[in-house]
N, C-alpha and C. Protein backbone atom coordinates (compact mmCIF):
# COMPACT_ATOMS: atom_id res chain seq x y z
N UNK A 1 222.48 -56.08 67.96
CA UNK A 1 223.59 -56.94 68.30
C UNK A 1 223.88 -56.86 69.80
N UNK A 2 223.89 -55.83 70.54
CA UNK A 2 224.01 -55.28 71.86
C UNK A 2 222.68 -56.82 72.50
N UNK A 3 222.06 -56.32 72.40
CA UNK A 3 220.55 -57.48 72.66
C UNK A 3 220.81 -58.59 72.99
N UNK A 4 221.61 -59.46 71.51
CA UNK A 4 221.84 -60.44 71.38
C UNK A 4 223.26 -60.71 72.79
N UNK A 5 223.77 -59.61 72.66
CA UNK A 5 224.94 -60.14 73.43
C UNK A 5 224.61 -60.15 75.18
N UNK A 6 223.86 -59.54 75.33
CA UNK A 6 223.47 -59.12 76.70
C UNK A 6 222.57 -60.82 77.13
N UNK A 7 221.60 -61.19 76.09
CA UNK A 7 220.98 -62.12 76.19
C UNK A 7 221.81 -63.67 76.55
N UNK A 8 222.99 -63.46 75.67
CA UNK A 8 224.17 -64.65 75.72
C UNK A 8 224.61 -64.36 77.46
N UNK A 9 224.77 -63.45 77.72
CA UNK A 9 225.53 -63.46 79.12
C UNK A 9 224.35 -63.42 79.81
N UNK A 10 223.13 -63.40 80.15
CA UNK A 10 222.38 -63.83 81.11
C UNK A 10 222.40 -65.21 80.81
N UNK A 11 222.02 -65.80 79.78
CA UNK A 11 221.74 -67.15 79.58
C UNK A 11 223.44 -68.33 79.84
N UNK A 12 224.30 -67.69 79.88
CA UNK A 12 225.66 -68.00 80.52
C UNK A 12 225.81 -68.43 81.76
N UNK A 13 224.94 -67.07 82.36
CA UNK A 13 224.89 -67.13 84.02
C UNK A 13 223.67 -68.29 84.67
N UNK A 14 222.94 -68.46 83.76
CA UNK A 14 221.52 -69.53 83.89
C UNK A 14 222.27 -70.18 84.04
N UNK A 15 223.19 -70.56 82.79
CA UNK A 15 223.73 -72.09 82.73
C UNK A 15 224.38 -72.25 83.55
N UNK A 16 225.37 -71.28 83.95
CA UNK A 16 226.55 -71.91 84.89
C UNK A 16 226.49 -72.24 86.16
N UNK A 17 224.79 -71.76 86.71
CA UNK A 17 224.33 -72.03 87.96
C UNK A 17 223.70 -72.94 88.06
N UNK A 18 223.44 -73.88 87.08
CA UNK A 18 222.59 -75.42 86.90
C UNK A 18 223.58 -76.75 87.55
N UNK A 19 222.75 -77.70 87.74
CA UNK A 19 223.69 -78.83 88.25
C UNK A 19 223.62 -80.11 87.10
N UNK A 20 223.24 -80.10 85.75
CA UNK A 20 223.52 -80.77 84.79
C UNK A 20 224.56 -80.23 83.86
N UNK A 21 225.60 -80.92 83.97
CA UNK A 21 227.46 -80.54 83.81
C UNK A 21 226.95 -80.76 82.20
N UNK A 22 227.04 -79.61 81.44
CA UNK A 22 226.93 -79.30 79.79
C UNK A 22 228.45 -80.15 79.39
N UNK A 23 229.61 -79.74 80.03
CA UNK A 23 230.67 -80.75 80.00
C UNK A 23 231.02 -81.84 79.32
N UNK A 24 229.77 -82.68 79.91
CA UNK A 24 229.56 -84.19 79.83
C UNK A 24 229.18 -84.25 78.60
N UNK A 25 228.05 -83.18 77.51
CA UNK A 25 227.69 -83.67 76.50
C UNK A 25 228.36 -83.91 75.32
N UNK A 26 228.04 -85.17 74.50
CA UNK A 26 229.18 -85.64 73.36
C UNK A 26 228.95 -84.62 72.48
N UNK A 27 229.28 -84.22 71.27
CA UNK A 27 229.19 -84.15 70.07
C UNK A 27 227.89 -84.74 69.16
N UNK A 28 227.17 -83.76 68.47
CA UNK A 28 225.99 -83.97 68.22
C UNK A 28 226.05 -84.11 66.36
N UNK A 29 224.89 -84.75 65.85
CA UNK A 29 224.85 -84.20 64.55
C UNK A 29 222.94 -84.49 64.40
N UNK A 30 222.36 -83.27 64.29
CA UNK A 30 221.20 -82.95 64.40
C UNK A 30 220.46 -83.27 62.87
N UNK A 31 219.44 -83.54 62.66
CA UNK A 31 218.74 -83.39 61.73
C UNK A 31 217.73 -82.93 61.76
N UNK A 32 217.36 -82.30 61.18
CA UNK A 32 215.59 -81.44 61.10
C UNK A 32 214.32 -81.43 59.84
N UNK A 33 213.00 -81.29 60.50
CA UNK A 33 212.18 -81.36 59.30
C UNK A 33 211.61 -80.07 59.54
N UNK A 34 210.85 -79.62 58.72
CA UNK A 34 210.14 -78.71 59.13
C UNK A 34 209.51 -77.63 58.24
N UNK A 35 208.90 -76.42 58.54
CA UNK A 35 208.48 -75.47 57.17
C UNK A 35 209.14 -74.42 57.56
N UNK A 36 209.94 -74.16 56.21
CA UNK A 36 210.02 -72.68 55.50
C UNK A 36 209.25 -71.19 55.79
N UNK A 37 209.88 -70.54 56.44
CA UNK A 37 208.89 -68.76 55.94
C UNK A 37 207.19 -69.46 56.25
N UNK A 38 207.23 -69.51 57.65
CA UNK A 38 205.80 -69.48 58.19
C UNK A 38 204.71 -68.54 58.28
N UNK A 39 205.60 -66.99 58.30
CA UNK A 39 205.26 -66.13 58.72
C UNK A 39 204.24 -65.65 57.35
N UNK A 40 204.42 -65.75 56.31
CA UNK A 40 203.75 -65.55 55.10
C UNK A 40 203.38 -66.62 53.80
N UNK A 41 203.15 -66.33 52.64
CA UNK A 41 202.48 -67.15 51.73
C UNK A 41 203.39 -67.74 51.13
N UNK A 42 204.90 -67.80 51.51
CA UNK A 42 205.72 -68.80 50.35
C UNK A 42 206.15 -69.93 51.48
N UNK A 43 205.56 -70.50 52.37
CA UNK A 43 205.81 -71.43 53.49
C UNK A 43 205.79 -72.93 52.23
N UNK A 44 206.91 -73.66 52.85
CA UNK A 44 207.53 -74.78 52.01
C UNK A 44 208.31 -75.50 52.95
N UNK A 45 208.59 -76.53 52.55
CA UNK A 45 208.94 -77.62 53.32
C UNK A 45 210.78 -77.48 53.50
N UNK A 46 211.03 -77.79 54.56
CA UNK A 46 212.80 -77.49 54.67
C UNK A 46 213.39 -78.90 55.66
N UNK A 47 214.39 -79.13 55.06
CA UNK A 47 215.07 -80.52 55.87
C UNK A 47 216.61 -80.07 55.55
N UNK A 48 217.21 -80.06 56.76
CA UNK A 48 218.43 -80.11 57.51
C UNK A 48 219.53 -81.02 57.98
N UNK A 49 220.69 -80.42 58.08
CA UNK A 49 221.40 -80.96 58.85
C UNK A 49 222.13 -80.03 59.81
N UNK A 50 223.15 -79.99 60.80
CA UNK A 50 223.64 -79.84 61.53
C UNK A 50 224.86 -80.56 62.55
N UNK A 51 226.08 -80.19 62.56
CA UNK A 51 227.16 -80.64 63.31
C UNK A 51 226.85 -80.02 64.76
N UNK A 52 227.35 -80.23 66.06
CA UNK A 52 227.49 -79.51 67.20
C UNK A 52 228.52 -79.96 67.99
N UNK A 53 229.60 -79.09 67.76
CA UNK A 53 230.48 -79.98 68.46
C UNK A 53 230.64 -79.85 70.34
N UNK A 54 231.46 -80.63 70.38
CA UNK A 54 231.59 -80.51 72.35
C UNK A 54 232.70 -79.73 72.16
N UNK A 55 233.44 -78.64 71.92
CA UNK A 55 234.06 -78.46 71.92
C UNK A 55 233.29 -77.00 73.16
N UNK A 56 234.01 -76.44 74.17
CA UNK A 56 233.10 -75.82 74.76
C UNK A 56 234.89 -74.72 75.20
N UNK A 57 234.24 -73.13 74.95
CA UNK A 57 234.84 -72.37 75.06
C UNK A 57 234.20 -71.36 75.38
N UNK A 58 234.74 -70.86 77.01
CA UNK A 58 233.63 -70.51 77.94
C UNK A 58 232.15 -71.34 78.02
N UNK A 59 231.50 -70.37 77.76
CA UNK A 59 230.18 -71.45 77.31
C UNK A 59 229.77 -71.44 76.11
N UNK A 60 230.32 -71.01 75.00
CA UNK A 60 229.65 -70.78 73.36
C UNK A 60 230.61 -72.18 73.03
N UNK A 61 229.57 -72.78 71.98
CA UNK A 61 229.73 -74.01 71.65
C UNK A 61 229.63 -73.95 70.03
N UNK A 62 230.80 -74.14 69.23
CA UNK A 62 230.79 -73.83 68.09
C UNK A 62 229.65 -74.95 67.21
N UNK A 63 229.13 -74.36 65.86
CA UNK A 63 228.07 -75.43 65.17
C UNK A 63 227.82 -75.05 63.79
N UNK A 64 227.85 -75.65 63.08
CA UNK A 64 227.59 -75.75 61.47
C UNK A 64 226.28 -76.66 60.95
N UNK A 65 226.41 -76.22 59.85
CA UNK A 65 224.97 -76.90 59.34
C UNK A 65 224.48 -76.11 58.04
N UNK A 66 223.45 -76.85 57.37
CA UNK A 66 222.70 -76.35 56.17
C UNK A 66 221.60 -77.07 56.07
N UNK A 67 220.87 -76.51 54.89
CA UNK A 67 219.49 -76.87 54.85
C UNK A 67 218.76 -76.27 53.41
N UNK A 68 217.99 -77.57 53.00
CA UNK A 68 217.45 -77.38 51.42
C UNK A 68 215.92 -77.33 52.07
N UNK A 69 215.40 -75.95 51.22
CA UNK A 69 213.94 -76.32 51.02
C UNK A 69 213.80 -76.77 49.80
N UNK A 70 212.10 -77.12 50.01
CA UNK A 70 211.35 -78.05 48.48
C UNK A 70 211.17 -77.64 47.29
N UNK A 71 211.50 -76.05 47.51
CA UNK A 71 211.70 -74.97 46.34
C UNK A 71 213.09 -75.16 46.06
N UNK A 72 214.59 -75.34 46.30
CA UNK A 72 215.20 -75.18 46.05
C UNK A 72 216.44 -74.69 46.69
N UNK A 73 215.57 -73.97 47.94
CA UNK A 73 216.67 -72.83 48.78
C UNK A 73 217.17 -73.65 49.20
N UNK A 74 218.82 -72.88 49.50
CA UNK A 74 219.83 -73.71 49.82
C UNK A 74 220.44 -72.75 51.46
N UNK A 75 221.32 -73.37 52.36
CA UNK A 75 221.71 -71.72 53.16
C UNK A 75 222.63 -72.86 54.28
N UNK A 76 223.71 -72.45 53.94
CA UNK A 76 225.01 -72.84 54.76
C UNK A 76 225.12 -71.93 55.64
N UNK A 77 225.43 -72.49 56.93
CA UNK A 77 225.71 -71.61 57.75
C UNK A 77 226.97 -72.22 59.38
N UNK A 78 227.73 -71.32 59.50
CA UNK A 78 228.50 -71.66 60.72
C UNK A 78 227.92 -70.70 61.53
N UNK A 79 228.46 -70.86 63.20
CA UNK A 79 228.00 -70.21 64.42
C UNK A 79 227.82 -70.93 65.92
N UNK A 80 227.26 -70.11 66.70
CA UNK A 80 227.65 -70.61 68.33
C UNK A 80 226.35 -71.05 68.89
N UNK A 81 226.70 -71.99 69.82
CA UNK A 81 224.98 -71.84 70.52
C UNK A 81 225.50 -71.99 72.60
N UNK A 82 224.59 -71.99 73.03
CA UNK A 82 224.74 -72.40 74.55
C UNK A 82 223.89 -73.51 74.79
N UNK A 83 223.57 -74.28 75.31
CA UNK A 83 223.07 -74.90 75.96
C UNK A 83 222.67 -74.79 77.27
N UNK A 84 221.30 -74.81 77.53
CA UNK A 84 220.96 -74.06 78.69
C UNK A 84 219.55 -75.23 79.81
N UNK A 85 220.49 -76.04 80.65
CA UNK A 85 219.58 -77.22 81.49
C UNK A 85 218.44 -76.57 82.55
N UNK A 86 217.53 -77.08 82.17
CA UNK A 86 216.04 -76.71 82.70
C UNK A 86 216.08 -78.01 83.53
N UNK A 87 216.95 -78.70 84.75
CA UNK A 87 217.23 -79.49 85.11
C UNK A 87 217.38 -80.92 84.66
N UNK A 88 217.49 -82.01 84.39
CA UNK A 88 217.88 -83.34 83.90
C UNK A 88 217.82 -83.39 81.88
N UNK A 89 216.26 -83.17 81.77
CA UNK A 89 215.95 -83.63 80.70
C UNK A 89 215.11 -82.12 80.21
N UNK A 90 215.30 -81.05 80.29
CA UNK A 90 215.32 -79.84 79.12
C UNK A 90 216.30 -79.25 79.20
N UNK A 91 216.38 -78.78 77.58
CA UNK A 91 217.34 -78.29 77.33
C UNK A 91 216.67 -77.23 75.98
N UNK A 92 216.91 -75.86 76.93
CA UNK A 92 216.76 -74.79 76.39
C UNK A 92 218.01 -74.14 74.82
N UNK A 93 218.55 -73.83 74.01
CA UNK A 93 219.45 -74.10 72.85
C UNK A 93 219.55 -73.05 71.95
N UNK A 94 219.65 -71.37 72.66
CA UNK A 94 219.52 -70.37 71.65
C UNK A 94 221.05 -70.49 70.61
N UNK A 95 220.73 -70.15 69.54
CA UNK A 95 221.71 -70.02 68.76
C UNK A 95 222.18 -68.97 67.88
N UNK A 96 223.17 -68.96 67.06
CA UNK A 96 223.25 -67.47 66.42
C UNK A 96 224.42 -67.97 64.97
N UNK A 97 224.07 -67.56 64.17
CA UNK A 97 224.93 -68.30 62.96
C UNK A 97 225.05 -66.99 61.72
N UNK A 98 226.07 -67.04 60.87
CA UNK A 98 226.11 -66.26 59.89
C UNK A 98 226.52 -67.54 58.75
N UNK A 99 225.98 -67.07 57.63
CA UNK A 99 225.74 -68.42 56.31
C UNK A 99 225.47 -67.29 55.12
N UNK A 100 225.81 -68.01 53.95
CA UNK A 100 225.03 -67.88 52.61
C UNK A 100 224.03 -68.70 51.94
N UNK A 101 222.91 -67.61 51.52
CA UNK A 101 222.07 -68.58 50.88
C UNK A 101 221.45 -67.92 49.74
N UNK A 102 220.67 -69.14 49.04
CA UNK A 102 220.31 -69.54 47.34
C UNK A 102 219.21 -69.61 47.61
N UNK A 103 218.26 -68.77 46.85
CA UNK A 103 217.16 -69.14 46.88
C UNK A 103 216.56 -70.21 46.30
N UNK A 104 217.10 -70.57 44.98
CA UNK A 104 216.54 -71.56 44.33
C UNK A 104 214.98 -71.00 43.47
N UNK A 105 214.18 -72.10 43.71
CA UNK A 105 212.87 -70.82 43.22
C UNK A 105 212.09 -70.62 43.98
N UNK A 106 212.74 -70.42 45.30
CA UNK A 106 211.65 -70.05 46.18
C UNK A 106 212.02 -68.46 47.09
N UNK A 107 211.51 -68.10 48.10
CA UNK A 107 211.78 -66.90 48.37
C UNK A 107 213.06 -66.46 48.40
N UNK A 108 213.25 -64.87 47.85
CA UNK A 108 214.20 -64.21 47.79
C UNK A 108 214.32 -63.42 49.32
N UNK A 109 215.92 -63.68 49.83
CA UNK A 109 216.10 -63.02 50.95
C UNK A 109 216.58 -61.40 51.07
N UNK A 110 216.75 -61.37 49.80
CA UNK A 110 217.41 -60.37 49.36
C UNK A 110 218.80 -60.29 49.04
N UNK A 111 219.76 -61.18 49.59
CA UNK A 111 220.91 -61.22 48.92
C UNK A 111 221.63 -62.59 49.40
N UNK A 112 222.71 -62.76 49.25
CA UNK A 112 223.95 -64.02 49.82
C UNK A 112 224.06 -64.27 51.40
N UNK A 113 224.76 -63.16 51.48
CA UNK A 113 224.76 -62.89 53.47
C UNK A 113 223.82 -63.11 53.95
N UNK A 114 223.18 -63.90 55.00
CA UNK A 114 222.01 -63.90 55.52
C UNK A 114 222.88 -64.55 57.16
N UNK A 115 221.94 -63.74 58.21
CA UNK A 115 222.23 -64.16 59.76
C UNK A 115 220.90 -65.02 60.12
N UNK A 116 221.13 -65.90 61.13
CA UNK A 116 220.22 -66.96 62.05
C UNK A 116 220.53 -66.54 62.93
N UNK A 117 219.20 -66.37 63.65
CA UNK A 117 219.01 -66.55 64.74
C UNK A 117 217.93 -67.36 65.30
N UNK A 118 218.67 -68.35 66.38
CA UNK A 118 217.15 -69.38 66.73
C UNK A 118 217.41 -69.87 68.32
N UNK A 119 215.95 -70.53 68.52
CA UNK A 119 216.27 -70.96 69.77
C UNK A 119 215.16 -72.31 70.00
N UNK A 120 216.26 -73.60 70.58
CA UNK A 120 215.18 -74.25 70.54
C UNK A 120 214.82 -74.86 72.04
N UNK A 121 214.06 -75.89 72.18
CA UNK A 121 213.56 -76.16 73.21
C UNK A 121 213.47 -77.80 73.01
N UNK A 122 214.30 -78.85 73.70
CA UNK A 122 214.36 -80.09 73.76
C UNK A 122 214.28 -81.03 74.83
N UNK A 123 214.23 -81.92 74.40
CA UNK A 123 214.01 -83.25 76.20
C UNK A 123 214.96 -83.68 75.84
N UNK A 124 215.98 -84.10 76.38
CA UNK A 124 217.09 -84.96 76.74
C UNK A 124 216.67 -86.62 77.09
N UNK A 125 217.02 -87.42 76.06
CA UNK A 125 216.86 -88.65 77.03
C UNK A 125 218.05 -89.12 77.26
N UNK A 126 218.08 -90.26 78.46
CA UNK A 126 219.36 -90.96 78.92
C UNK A 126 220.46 -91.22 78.03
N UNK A 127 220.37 -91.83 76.96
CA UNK A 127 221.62 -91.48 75.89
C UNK A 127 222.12 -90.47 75.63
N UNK A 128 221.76 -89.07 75.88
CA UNK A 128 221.40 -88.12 75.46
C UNK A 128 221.38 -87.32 74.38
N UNK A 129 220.67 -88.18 73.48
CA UNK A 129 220.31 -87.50 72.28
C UNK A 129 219.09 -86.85 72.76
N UNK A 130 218.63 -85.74 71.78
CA UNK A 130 217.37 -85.15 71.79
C UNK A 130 216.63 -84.89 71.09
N UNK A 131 215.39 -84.71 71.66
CA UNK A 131 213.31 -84.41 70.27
C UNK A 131 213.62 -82.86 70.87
N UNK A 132 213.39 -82.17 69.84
CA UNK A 132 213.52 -80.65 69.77
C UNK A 132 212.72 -79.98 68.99
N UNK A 133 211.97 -78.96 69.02
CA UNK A 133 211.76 -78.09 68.54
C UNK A 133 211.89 -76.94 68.34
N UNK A 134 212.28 -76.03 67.27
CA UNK A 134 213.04 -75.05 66.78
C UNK A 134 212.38 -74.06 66.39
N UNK A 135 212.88 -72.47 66.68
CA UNK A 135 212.02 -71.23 66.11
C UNK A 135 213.29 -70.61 65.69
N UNK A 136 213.36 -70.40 64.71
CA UNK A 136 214.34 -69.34 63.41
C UNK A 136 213.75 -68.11 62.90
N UNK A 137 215.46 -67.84 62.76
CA UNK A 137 215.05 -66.69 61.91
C UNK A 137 216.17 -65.99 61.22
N UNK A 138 215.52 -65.72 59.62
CA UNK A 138 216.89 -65.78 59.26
C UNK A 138 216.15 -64.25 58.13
N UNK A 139 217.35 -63.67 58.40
CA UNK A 139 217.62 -62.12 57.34
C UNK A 139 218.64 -61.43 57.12
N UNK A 140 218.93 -60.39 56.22
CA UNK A 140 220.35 -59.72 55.86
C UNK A 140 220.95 -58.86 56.32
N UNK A 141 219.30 -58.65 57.81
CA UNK A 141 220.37 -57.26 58.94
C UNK A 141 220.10 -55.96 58.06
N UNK A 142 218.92 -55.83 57.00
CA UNK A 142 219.06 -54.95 56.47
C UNK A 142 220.60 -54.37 55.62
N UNK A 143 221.54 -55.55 55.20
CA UNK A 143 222.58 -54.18 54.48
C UNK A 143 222.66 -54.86 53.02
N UNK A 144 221.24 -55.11 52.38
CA UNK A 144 221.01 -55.02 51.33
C UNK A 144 219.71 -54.31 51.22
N UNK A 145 219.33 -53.93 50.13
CA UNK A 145 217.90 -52.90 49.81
C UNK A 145 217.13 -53.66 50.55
N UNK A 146 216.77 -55.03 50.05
CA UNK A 146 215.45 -55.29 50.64
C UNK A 146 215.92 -56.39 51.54
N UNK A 147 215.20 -56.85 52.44
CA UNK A 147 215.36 -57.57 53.80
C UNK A 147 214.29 -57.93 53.91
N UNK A 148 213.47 -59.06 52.98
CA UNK A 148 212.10 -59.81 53.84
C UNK A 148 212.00 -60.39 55.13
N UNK A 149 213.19 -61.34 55.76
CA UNK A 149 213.74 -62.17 56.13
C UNK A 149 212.24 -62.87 56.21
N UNK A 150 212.68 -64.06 57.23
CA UNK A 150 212.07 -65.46 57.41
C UNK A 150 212.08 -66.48 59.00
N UNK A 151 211.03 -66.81 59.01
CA UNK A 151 210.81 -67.72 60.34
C UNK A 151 210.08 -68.85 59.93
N UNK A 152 211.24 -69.82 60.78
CA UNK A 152 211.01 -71.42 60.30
C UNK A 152 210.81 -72.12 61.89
N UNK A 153 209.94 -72.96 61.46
CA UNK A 153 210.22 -74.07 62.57
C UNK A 153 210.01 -75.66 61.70
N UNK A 154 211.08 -76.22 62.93
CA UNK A 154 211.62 -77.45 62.43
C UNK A 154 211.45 -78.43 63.96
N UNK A 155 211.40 -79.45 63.50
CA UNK A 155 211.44 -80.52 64.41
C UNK A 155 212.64 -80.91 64.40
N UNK A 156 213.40 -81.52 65.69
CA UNK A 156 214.93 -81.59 65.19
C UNK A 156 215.60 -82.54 66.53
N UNK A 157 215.63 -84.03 65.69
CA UNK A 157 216.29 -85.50 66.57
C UNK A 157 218.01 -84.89 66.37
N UNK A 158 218.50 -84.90 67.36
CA UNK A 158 219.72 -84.94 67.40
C UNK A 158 220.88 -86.19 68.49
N UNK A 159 221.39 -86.48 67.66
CA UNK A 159 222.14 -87.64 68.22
C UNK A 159 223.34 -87.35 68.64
N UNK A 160 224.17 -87.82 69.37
CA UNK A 160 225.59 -88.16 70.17
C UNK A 160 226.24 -88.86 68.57
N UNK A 161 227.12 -88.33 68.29
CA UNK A 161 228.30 -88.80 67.57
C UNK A 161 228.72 -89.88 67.41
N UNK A 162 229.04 -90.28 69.06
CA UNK A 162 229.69 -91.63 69.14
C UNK A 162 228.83 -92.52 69.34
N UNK A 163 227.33 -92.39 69.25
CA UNK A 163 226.47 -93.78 69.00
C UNK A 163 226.09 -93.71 67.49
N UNK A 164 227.34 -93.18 66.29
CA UNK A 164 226.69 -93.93 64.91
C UNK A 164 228.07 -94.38 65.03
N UNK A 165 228.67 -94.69 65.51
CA UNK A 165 230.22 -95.27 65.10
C UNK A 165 230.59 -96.52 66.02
C-alpha cells in the first residue's frame, strides 16, 4: 500500500507539471472489451462499464464501474484514478478501486472483497473522448486463504458525458 501511495504522489507531481489543464476534462462514461485472467487457463471474455467523473480533488478523480465476464463473473467496484498528459493527445490513467465480486462459473477469487489495480494508456482526440488500452489487476490482498488473483486487459472507448445528451 506504501508503493501504491508513493507512486500516486510522483505521478501527481508528473501531472501537475504538464501544460494540458486535466481541469478542462468533462465527465466520462467508459466502456470496455476485453479478456479475463490472461495470465492462466481460465482466460474468458469480459465487457464493462465505467463512470469517471470531473469531479477533481487535489488530483484523485473519483470512478465507478463493473463488469460481466462470459462465464458469469460479475465485480462492482468504486475508486480513484489520476490522469496523467504525455502532452496533447496521451493520456497515461493509473487507477485503484475496491469492489465485490461473483464468480459466476468462472474463476474463483477467493472471496467477495477483491482490490483493482490498473493502469491504462490512451490517445485523446479533439472531442476528447478516448481509444485506450488497459492492464488490471484484481485480488483479495491475501486476507482470505486463497488469493489467485487476476490480470485483464481490455480495450476501452471512453466518451465525454455531455456528447450523449
Amino acid at each position: 500500500m506504501t508503493r501504491l501511495v508513493s507512486l500516486f504522489a510522483v505521478l501527481a507531481f508528473f501531472s501537475a507539471s504538464n501544460h494540458v489543464n486535466a481541469e478542462d476534462d468533462p465527465e466520462f462514461l467508459s466502456f470496455r472489451t476485453g479478456a479475463f485472467d490472461i495470465n492462466d487457463n481460465h482466460t474468458t471474455a469480459v465487457f464493462g462499464v465505467e463512470y469517471r467523473s470531473d469531479f477533481k480533488d487535489f488530483i484523485l478523480t473519483p470512478m465507478a464501474g463493473g463488469f460481466i465476464t462470459a462465464e458469469g463473473g460479475l465485480y462492482g467496484y468504486g475508486g480513484v484514478f489520476i490522469d496523467i498528459f504525455l502532452g496533447r493527445r496521451v493520456v497515461v490513467r493509473p487507477n485503484f478501486s475496491v469492489g465485490a465480486y461473483s464468480d459466476g462459473d468462472g474463476k474463483d477469487l477467493g472471496g467477495i472483497l477483491e482490490f483493482r489495480s490498473a493502469i491504462e494508456l490512451a490517445w485523446r482526440f479533439d472531442d476528447r473522448s478516448r481509444l485506450g488500452i488497459e492492464l488490471s489487476h484484481l485480488s483479495n490482498a491475501s486476507i482470505y486463504d486463497s488469493n489467485p488473483g487476476t490480470e485483464n486487459l481490455t480495450i476501452n472507448y471512453s466518451m465525454p458525458l455531455d456528447q450523449l445528451f
